[in-house]
Protein backbone atom coordinates (compact mmCIF):
# COMPACT_ATOMS: atom_id res chain seq x y z
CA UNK A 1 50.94 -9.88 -123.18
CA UNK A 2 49.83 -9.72 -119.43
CA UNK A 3 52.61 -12.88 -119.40
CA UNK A 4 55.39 -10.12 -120.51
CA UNK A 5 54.43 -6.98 -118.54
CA UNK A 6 54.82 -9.37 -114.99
CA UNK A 7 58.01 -10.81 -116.07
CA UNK A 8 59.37 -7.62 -117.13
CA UNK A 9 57.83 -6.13 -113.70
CA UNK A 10 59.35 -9.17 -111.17
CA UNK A 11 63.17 -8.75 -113.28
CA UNK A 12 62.66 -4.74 -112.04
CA UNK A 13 61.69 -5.77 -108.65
CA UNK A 14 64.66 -7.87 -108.68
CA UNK A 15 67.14 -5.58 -109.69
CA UNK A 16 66.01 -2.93 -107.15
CA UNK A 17 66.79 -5.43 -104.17
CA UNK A 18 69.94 -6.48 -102.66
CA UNK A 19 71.49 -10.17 -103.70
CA UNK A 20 71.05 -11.59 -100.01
CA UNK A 21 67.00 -10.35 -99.83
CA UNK A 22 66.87 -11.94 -103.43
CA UNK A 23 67.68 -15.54 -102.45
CA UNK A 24 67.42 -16.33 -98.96
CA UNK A 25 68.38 -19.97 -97.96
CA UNK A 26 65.46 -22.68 -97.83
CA UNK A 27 65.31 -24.32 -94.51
CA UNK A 28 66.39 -27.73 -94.46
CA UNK A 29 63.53 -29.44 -92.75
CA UNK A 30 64.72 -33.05 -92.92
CA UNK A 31 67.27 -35.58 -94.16
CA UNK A 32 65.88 -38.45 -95.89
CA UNK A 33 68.69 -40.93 -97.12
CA UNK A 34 71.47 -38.29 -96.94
CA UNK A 35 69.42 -36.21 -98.78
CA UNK A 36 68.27 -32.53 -97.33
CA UNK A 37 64.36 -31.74 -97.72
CA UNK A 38 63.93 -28.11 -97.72
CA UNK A 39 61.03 -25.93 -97.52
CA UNK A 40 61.05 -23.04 -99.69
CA UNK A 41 57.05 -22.32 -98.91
CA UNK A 42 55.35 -21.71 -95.95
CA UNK A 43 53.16 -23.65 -94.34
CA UNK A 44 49.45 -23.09 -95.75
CA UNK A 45 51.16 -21.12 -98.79
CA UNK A 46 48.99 -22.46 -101.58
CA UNK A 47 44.96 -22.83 -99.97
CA UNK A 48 43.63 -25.95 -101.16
CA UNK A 49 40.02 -25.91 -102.57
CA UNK A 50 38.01 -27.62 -99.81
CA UNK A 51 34.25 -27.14 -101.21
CA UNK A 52 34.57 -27.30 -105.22
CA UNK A 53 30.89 -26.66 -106.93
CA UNK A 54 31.11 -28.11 -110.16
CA UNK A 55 29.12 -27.42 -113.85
CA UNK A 56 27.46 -29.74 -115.95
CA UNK A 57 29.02 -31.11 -119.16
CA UNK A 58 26.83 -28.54 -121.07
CA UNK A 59 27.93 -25.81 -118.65
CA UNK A 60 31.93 -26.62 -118.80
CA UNK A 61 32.09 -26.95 -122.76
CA UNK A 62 30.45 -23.21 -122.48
CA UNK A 63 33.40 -22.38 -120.29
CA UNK A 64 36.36 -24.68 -121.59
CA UNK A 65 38.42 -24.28 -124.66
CA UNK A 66 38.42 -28.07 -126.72
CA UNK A 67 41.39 -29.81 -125.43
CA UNK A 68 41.85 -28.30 -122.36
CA UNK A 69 43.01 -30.09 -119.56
CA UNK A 70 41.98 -32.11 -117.31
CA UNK A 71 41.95 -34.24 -113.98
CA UNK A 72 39.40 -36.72 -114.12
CA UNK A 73 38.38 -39.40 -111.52
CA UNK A 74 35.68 -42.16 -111.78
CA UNK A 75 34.40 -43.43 -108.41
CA UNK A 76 31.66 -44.85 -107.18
CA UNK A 77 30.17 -44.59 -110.88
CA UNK A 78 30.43 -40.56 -110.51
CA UNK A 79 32.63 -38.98 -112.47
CA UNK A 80 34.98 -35.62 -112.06
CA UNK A 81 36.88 -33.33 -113.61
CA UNK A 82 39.46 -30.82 -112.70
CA UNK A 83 40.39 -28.06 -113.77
CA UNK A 84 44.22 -28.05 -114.27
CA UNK A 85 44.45 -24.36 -114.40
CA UNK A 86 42.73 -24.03 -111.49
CA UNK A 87 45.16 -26.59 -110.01
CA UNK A 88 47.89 -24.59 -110.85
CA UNK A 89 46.74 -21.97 -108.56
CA UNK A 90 45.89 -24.10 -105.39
CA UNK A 91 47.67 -27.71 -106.62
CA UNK A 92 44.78 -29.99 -104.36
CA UNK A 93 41.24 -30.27 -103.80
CA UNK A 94 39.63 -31.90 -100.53
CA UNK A 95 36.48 -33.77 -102.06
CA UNK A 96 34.19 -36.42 -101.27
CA UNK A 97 32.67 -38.68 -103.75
CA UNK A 98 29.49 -40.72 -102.62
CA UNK A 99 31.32 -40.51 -99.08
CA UNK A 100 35.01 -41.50 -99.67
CA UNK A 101 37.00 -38.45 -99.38
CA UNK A 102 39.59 -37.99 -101.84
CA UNK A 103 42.14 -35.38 -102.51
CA UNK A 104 42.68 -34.82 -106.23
CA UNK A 105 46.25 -32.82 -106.46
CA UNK A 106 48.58 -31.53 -109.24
């Protein structure tokens, strides 16, 4: 329901705003091949997570539904997993595994 009630609120909020403040142009920030690269976010838009805590198995089958998923990474012997709903909100996380940093992104 809380899906519904923000769709139905951004199609209000559109209708209440002129057509050019609805769509404004992306910037073309490169060509690559002929092809434009445009940037329809700004810079820093979406905060990565740069110091994840994480849960033990126990802990995250408390918290998890079955099935739900995951990004998982095996390094060094340690493993992790990721949240992909939490990805969807910041899309990368800055970690370091036994001192190699990685960046685990969705």
């Amino acid at each position: 329901m809380r899906r519904l009630i923000v769709v139905v609120a951004l199609i209000g909020l559109a209708l209440t705003i002129p057509a050019k403040a609805q769509r404004p142009k992306p910037e073309v920030v490169a060509t690559i091949g002929g092809d434009d690269i445009y940037q329809v976010l700004p810079v820093g838009a979406i905060p990565a997570i740069d110091d994840p805590s994480f849960v033990s198995g126990a802990a995250a089958n408390a918290q998890m539904s079955p099935g739900e998923p995951v990004l998982g990474i095996v390094l060094h012997g340690e493993a992790r997993a990721y949240s992909l709903w939490q990805l969807d909100a910041h899309e990368i996380v800055n970690d370091e595994i036994k001192g190699t940093a990685i960046a685990a992104t969705w």
